[in-house]
PDB file of N, CA and C in Angstrom:
ATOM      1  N   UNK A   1      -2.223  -2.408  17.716  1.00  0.00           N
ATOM      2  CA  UNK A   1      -3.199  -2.417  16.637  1.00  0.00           C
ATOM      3  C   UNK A   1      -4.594  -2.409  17.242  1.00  0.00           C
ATOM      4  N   UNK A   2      -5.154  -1.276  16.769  1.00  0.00           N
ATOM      5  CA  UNK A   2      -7.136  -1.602  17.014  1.00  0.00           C
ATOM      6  C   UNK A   2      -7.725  -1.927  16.364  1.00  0.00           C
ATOM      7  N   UNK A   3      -8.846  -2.832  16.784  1.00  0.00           N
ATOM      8  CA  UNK A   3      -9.870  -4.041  16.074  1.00  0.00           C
ATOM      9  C   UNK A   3      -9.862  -3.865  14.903  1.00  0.00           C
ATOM     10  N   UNK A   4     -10.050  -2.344  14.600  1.00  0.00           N
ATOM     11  CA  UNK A   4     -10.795  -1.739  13.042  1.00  0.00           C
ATOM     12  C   UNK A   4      -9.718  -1.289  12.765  1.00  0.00           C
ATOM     13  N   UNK A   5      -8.661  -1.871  12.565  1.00  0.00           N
ATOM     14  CA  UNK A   5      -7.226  -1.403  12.000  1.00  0.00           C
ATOM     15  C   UNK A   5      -6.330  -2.342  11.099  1.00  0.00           C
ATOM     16  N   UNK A   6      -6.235  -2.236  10.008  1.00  0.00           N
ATOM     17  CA  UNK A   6      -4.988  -2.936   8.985  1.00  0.00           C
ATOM     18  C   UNK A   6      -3.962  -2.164   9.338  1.00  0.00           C
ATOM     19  N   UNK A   7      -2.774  -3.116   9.348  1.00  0.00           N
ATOM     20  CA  UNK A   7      -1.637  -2.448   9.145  1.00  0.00           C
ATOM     21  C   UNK A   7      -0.853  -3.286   7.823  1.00  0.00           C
ATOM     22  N   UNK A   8      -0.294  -2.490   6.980  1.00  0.00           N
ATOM     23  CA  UNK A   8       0.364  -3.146   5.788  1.00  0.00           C
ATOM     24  C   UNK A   8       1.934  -2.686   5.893  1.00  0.00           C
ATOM     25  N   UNK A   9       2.663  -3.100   4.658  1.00  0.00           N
ATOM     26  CA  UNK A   9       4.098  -2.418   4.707  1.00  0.00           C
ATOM     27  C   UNK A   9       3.759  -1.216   3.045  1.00  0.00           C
ATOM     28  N   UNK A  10       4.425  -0.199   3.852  1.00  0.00           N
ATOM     29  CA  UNK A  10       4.670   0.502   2.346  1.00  0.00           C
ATOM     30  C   UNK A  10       6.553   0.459   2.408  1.00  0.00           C
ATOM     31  N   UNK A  11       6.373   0.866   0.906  1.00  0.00           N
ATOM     32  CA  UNK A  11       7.723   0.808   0.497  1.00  0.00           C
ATOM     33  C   UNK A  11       7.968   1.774  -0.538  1.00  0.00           C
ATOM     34  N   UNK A  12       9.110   3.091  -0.419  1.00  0.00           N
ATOM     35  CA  UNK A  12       9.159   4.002  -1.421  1.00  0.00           C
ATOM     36  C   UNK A  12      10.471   3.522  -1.982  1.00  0.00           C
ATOM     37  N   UNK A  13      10.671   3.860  -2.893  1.00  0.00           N
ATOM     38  CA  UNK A  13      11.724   3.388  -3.857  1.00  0.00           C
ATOM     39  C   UNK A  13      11.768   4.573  -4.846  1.00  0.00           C
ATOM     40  N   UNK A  14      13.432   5.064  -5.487  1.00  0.00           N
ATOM     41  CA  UNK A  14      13.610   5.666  -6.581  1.00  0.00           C
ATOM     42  C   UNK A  14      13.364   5.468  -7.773  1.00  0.00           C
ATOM     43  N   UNK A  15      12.416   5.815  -8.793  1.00  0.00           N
ATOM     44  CA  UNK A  15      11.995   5.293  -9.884  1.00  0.00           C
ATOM     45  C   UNK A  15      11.868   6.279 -11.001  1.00  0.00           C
ATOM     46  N   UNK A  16      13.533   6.581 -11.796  1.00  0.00           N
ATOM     47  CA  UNK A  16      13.940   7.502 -12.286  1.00  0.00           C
ATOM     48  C   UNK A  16      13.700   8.745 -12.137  1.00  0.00           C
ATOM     49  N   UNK A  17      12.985   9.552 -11.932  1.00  0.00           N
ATOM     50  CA  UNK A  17      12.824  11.155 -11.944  1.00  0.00           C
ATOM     51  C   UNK A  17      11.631  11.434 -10.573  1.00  0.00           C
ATOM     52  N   UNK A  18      10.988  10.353 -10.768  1.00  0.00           N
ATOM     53  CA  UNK A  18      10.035  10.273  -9.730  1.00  0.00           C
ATOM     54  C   UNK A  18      10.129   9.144  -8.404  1.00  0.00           C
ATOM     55  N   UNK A  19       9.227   9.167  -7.439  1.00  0.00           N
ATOM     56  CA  UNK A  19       9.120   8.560  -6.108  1.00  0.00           C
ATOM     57  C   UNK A  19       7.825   7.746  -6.401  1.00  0.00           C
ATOM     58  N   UNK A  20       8.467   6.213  -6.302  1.00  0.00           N
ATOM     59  CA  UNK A  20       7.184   5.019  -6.456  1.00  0.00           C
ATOM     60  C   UNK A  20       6.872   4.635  -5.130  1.00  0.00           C
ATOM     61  N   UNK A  21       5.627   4.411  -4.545  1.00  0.00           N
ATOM     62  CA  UNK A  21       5.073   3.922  -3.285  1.00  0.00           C
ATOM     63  C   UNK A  21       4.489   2.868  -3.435  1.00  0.00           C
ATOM     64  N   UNK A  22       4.723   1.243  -2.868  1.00  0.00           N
ATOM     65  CA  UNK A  22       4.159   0.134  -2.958  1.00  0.00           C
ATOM     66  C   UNK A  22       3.947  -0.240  -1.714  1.00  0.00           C
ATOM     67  N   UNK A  23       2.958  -1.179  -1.704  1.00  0.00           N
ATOM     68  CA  UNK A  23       2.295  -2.156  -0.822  1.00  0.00           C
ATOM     69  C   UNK A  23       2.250  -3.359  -1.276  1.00  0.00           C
ATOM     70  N   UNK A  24       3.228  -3.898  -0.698  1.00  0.00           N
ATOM     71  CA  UNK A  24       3.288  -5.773  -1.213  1.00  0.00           C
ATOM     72  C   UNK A  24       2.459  -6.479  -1.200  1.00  0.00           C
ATOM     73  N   UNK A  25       1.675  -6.095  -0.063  1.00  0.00           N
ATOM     74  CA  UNK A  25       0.497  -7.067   0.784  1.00  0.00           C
ATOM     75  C   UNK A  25      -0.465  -7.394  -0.187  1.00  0.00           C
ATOM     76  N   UNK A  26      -0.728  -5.880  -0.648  1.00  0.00           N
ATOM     77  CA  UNK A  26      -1.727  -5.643  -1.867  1.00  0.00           C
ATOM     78  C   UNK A  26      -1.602  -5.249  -3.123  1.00  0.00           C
ATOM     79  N   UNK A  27      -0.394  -4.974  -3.628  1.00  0.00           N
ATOM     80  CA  UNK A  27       0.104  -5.136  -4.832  1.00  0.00           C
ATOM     81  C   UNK A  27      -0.506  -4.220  -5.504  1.00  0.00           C
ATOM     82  N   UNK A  28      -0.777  -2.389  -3.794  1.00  0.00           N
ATOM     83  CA  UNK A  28      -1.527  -1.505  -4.779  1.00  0.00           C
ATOM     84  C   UNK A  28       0.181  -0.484  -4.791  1.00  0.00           C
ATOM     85  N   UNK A  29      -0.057   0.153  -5.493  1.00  0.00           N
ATOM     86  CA  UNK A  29       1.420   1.412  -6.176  1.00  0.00           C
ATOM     87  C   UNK A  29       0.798   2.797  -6.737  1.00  0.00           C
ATOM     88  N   UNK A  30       1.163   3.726  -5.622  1.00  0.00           N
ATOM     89  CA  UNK A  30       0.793   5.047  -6.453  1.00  0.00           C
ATOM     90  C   UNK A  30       2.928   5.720  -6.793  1.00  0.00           C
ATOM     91  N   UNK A  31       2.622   7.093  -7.061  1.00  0.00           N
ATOM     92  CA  UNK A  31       3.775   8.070  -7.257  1.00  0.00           C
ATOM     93  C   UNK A  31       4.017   9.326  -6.426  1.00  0.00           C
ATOM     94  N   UNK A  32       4.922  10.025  -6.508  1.00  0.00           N
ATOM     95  CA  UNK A  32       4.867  11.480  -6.370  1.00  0.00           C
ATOM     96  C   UNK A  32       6.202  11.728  -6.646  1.00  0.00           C
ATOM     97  N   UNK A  33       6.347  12.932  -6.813  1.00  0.00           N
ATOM     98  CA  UNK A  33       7.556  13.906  -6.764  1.00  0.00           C
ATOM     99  C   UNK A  33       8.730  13.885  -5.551  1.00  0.00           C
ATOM    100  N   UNK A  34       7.955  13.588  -4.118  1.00  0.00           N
ATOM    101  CA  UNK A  34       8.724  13.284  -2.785  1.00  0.00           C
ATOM    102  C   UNK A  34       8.279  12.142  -2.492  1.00  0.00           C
ATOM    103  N   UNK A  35       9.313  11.981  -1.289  1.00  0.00           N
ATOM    104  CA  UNK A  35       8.812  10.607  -1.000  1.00  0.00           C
ATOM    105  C   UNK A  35       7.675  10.740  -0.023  1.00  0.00           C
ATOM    106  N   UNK A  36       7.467  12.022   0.483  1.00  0.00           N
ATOM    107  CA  UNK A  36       6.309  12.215   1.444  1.00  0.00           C
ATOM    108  C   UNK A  36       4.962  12.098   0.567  1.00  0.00           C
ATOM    109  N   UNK A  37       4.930  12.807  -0.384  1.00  0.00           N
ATOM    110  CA  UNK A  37       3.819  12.932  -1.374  1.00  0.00           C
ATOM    111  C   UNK A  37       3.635  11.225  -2.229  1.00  0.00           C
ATOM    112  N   UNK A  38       4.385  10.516  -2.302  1.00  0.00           N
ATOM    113  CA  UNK A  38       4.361   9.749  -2.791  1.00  0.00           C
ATOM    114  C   UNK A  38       3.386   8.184  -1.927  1.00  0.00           C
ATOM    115  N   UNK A  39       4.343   8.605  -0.618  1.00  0.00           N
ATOM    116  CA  UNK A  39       3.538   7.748   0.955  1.00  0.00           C
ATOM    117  C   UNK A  39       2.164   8.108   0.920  1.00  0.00           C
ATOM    118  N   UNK A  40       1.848   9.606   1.126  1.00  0.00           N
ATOM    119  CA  UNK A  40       0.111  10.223   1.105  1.00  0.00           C
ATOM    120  C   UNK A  40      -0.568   9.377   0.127  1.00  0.00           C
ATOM    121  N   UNK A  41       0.341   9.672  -1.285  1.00  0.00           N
ATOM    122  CA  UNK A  41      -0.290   8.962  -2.389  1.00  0.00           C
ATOM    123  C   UNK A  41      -0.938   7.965  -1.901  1.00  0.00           C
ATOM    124  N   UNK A  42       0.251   6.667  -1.521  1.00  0.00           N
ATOM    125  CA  UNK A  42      -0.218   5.238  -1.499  1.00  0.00           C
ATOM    126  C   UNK A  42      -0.953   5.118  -0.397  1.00  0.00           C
ATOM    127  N   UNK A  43      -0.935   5.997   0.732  1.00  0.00           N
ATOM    128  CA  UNK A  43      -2.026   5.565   2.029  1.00  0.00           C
ATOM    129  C   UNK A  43      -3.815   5.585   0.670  1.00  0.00           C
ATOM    130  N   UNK A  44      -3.994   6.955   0.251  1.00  0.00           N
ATOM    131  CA  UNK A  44      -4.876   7.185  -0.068  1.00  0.00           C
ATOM    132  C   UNK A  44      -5.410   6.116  -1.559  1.00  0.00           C
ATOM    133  N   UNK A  45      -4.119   5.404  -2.323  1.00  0.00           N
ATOM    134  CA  UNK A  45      -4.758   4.424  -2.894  1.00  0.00           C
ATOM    135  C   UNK A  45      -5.054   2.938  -2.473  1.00  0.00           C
ATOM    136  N   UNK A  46      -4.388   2.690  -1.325  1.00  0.00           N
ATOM    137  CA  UNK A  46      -5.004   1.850  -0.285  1.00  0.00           C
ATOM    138  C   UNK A  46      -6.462   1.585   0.092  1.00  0.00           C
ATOM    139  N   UNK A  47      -6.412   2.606   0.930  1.00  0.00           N
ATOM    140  CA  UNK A  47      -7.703   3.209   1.522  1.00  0.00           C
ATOM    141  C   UNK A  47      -8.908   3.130   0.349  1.00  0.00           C
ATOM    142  N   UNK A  48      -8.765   3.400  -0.964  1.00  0.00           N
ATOM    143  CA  UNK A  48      -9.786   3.147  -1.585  1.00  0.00           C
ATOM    144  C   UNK A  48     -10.119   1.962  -2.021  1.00  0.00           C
ATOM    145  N   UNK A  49      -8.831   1.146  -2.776  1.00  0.00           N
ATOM    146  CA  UNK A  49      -9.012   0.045  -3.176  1.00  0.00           C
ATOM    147  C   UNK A  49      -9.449  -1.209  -1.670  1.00  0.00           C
ATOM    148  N   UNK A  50      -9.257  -0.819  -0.808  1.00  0.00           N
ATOM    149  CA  UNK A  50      -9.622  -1.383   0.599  1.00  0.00           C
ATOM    150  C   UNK A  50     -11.465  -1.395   0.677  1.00  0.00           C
ATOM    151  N   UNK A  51     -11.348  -0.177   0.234  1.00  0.00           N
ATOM    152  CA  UNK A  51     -12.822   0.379   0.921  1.00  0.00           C
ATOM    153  C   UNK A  51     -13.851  -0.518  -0.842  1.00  0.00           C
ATOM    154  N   UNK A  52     -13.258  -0.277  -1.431  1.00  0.00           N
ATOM    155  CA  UNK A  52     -14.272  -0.872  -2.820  1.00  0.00           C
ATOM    156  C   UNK A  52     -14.158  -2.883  -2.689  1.00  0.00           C
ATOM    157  N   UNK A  53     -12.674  -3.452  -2.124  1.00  0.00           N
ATOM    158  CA  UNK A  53     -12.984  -4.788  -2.582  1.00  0.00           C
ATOM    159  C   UNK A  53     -13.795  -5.408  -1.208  1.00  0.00           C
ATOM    160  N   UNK A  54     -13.924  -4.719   0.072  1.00  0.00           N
ATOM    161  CA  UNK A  54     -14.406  -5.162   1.167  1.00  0.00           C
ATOM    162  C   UNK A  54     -16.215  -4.627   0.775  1.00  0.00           C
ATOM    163  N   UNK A  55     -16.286  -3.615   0.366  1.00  0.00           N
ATOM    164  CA  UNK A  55     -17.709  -3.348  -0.251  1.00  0.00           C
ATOM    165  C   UNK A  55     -18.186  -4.267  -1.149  1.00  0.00           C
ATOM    166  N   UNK A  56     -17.751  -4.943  -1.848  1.00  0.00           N
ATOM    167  CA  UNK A  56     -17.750  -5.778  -3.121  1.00  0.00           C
ATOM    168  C   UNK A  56     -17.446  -7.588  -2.506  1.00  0.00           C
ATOM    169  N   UNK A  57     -17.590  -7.440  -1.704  1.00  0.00           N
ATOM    170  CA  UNK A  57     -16.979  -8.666  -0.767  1.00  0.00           C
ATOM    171  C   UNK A  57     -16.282  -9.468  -1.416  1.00  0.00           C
ATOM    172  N   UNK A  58     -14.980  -8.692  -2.323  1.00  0.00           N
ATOM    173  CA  UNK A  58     -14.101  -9.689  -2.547  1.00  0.00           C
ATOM    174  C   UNK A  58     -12.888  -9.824  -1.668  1.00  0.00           C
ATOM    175  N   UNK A  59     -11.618 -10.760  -1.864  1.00  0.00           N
ATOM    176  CA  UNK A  59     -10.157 -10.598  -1.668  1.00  0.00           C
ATOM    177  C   UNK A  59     -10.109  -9.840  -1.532  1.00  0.00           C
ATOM    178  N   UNK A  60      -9.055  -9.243  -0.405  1.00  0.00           N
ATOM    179  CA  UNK A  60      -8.453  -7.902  -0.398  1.00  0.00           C
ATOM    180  C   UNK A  60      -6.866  -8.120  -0.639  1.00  0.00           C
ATOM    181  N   UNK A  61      -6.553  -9.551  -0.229  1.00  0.00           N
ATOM    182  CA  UNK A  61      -4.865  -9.407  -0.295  1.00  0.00           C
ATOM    183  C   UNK A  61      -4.436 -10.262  -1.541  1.00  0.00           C
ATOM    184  N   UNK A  62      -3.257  -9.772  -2.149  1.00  0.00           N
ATOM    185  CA  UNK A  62      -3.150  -9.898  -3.162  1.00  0.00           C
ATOM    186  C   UNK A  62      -1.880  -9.961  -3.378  1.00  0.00           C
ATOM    187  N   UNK A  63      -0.515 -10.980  -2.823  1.00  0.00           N
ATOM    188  CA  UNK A  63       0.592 -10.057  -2.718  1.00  0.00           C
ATOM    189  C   UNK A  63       1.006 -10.054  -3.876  1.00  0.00           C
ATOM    190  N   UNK A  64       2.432  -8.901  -3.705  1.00  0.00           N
ATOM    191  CA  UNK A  64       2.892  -8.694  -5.544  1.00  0.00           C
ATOM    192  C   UNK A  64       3.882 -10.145  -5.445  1.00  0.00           C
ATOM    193  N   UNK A  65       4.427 -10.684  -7.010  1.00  0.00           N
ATOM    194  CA  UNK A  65       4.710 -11.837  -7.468  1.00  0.00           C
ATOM    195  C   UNK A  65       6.120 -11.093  -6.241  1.00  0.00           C
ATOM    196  N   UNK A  66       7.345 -12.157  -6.626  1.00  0.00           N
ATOM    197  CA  UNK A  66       8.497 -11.892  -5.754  1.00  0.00           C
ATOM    198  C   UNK A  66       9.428 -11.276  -7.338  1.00  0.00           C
ATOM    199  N   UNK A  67       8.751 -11.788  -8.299  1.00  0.00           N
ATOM    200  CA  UNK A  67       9.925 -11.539  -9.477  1.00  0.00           C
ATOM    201  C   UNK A  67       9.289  -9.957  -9.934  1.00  0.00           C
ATOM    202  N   UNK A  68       8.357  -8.887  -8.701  1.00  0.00           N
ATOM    203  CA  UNK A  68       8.385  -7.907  -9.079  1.00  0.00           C
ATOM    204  C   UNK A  68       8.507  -7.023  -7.555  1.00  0.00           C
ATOM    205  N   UNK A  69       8.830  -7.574  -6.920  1.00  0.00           N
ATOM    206  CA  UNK A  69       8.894  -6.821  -5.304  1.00  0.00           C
ATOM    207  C   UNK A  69      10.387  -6.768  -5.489  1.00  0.00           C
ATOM    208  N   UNK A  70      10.281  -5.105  -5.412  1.00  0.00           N
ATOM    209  CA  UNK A  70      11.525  -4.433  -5.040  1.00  0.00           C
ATOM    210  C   UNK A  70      12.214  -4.593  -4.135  1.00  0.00           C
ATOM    211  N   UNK A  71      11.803  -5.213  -3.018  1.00  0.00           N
ATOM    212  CA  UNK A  71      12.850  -5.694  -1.784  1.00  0.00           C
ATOM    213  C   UNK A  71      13.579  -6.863  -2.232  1.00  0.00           C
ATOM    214  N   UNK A  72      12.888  -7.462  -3.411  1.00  0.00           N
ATOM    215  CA  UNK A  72      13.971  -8.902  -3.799  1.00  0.00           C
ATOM    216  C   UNK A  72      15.170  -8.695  -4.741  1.00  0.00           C
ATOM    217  N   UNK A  73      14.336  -7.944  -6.068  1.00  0.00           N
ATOM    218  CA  UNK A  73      14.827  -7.384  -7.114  1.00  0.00           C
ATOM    219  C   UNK A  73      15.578  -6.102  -7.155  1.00  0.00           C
ATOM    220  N   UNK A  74      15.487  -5.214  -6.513  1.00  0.00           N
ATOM    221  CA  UNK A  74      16.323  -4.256  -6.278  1.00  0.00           C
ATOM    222  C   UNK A  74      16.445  -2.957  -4.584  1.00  0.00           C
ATOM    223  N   UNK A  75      16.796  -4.368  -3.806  1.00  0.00           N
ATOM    224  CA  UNK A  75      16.771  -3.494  -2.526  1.00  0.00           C
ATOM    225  C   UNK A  75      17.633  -1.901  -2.615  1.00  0.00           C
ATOM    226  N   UNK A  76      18.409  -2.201  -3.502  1.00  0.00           N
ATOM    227  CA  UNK A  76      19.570  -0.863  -3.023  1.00  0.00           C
ATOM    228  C   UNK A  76      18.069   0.441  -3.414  1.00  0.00           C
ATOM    229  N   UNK A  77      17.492   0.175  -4.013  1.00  0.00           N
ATOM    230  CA  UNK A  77      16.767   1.425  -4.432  1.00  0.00           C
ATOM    231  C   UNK A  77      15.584   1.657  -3.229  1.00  0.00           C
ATOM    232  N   UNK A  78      15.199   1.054  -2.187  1.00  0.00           N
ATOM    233  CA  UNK A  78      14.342   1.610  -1.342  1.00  0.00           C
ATOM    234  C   UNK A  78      15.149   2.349  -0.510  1.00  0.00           C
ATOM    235  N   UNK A  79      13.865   3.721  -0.801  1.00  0.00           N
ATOM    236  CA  UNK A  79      14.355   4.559  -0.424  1.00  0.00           C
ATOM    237  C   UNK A  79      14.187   4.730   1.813  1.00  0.00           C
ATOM    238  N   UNK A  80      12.673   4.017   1.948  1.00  0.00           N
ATOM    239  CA  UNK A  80      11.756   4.328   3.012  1.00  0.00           C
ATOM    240  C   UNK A  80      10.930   2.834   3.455  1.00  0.00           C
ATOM    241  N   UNK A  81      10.782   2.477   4.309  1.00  0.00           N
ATOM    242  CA  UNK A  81       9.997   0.974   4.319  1.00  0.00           C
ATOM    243  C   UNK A  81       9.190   1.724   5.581  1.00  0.00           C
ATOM    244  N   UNK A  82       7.851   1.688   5.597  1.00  0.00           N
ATOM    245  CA  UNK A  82       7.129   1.428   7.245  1.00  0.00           C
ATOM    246  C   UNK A  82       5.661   1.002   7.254  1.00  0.00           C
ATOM    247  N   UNK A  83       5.235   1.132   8.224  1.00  0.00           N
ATOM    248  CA  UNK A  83       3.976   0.588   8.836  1.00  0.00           C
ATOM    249  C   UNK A  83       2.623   1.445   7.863  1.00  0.00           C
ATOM    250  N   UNK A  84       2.347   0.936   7.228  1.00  0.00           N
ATOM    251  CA  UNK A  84       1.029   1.528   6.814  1.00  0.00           C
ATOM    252  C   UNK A  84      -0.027   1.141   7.330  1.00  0.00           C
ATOM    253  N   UNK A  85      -1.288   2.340   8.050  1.00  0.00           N
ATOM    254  CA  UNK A  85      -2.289   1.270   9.201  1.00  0.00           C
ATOM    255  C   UNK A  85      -3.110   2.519   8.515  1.00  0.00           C
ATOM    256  N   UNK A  86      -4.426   1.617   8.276  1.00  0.00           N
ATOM    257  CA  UNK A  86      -5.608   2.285   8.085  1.00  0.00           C
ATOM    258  C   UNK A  86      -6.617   1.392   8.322  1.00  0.00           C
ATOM    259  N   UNK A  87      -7.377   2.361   9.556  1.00  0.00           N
ATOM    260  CA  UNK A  87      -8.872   2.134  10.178  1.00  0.00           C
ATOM    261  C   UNK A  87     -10.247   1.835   9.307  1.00  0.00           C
ATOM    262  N   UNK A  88     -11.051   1.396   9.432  1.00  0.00           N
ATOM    263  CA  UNK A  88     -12.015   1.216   8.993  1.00  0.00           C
ATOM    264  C   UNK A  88     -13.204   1.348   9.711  1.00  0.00           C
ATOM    265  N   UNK A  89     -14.720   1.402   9.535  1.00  0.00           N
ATOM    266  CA  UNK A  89     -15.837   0.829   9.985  1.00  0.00           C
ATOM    267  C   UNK A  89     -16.332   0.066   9.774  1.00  0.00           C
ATOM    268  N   UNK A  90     -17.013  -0.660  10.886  1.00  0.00           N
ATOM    269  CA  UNK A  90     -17.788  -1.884  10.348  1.00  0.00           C
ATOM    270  C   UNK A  90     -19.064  -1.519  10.600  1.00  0.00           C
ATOM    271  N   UNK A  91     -20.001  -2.082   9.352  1.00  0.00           N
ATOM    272  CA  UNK A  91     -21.361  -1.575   9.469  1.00  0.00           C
ATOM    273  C   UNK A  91     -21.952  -2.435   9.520  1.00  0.00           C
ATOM    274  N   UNK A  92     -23.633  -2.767  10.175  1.00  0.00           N
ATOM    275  CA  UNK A  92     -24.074  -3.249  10.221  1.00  0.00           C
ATOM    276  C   UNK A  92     -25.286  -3.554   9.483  1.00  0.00           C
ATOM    277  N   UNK A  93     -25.738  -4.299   8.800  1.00  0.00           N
ATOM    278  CA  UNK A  93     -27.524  -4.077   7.560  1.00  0.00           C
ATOM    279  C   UNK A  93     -27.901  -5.093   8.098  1.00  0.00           C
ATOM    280  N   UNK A  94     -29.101  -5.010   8.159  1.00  0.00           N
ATOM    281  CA  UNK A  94     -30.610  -5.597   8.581  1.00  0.00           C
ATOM    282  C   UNK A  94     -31.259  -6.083   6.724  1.00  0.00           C
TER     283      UNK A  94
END
């Protein structure tokens, strides 16, 4: 891991017709059609909601309850579990 680096867990799961992408850590969830498109998804709703609550100097972690994380409630349906890591900058103001 480098300095300016989060790493989170994503998690894709089957979610009737479509591909759900979660992040426990942060309890953010996008979609897609694949499970590749679905991962892009959630890197990229990460990455924003990252970039707005650290701008906003709030919380960033947030995990989801356990009575809604799919690894408790319905493991058979993950499809994909891995490392989600996204970099940042740190800036400096005067």
């Amino acid at each position: 891991m480098q300095a300016n680096e989060f790493i989170f867990t994503g998690i894709i799961f089957k979610d009737d017709e479509r591909y759900t992408s979660l992040c426990p850590e942060l309890d953010v969830a996008s979609e897609g059609d694949t499970p590749d498109e679905a991962s892009k998804n959630l890197l990229e709703a990460v990455a924003l909601y990252l970039e707005t609550a650290i701008e906003a100097n709030l919380p960033y972690l947030r995990p989801i309850p356990s009575d809604e994380d799919p690894r408790i409630i319905d493991p058979e349906s993950i499809i994909k579990t891995f490392n989600l890591k996204v970099d940042f900058q740190i800036k400096a103001y005067a």
